[in-house]
Protein backbone atom coordinates (compact mmCIF):
# COMPACT_ATOMS: atom_id res chain seq x y z
CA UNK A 1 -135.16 -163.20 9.58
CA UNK A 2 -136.88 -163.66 13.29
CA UNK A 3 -135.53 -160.98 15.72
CA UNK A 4 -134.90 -163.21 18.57
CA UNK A 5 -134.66 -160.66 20.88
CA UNK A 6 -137.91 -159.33 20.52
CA UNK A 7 -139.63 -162.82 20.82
CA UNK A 8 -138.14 -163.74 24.05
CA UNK A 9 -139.39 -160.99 26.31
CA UNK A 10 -143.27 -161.47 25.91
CA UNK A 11 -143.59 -165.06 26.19
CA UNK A 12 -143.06 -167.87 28.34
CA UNK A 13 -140.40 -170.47 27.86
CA UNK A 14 -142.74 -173.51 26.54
CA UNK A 15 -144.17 -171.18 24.36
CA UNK A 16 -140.89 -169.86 23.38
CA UNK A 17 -139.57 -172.63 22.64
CA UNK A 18 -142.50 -174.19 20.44
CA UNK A 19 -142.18 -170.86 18.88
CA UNK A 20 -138.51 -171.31 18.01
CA UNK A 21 -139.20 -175.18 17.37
CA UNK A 22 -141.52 -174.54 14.49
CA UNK A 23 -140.07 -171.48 13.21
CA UNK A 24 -143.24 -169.16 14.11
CA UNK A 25 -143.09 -165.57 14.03
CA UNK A 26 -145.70 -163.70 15.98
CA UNK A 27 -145.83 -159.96 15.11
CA UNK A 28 -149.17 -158.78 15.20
CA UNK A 29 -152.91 -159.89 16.68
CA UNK A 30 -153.65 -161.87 13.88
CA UNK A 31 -150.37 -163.84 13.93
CA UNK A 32 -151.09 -164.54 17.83
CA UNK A 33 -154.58 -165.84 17.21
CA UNK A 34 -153.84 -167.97 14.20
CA UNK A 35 -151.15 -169.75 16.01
CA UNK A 36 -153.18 -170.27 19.22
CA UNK A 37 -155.88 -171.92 16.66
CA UNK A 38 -153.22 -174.26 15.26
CA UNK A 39 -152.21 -174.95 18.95
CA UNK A 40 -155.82 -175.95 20.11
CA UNK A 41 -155.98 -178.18 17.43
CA UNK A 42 -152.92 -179.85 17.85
CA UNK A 43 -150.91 -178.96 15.34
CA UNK A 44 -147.71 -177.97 17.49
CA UNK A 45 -146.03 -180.69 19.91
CA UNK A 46 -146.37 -179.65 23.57
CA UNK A 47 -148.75 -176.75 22.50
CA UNK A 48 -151.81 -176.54 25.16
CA UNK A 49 -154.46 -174.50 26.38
CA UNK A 50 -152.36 -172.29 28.47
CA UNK A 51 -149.97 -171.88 25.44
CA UNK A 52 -153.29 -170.94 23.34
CA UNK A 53 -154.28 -168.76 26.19
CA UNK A 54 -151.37 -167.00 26.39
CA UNK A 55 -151.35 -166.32 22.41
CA UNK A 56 -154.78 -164.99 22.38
CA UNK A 57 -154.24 -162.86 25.58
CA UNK A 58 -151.30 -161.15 23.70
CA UNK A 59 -153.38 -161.27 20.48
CA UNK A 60 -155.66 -158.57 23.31
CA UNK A 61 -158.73 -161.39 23.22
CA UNK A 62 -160.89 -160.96 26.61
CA UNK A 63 -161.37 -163.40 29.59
CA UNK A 64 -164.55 -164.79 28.03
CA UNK A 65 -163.25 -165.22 24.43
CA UNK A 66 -160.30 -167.10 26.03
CA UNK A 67 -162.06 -169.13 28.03
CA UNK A 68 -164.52 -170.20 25.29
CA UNK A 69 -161.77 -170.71 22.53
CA UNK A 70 -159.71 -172.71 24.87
CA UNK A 71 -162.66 -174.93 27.13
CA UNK A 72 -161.17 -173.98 30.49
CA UNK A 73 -163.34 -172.27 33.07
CA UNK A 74 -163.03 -168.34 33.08
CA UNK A 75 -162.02 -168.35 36.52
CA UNK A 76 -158.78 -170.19 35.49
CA UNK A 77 -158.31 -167.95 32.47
CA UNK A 78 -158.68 -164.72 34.88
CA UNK A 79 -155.82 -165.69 37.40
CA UNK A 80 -153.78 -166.86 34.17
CA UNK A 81 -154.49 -163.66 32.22
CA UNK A 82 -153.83 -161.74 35.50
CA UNK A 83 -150.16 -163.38 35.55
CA UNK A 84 -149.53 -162.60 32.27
CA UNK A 85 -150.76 -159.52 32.16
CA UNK A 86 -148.10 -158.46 35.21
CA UNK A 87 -145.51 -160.26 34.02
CA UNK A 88 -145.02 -160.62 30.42
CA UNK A 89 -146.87 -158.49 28.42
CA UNK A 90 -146.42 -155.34 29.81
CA UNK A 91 -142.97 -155.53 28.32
CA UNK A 92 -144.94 -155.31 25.15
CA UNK A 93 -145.47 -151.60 25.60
């Protein structure tokens, strides 16, 4: 059973929603960074890079990492990670 509350804080609401679309549970790092492959290779309808970003910034994956997984240019991937890291996932803790 998905605990819905849980899933809604952290993320945004595309990625909630392709979450909830495709019944995808992320509870862990590894969950996080298997779904943001699967995004990034197109597996998931209106899954994108910043969807992918966001999964492997929760998953705890650096700037770099990000930005080589994903093909966008680390300064991109800093201001996004910089956003996310303010507003979302410090709920996580």
């Amino acid at each position: 059973m998905i605990n819905y509350d849980y899933l809604w804080k952290p993320w945004t609401v595309r990625t909630y929603n392709v979450l909830m679309r495709n019944r995808l549970s992320v509870w862990n790092a590894e969950d996080a960074v298997s779904v943001a492959d699967a995004v990034m290779l197109g597996y998931y309808r209106n899954g994108g890079k910043k969807m992918a970003a966001e999964l492997y910034r929760a998953a705890g994956l650096g700037v770099y990492e990000i930005a080589r997984r994903t093909g966008k240019t680390v300064e991109d991937i800093r201001n996004l990670c910089e956003w996310l890291d303010l507003s979302l996932h410090e709920s996580l803790t």
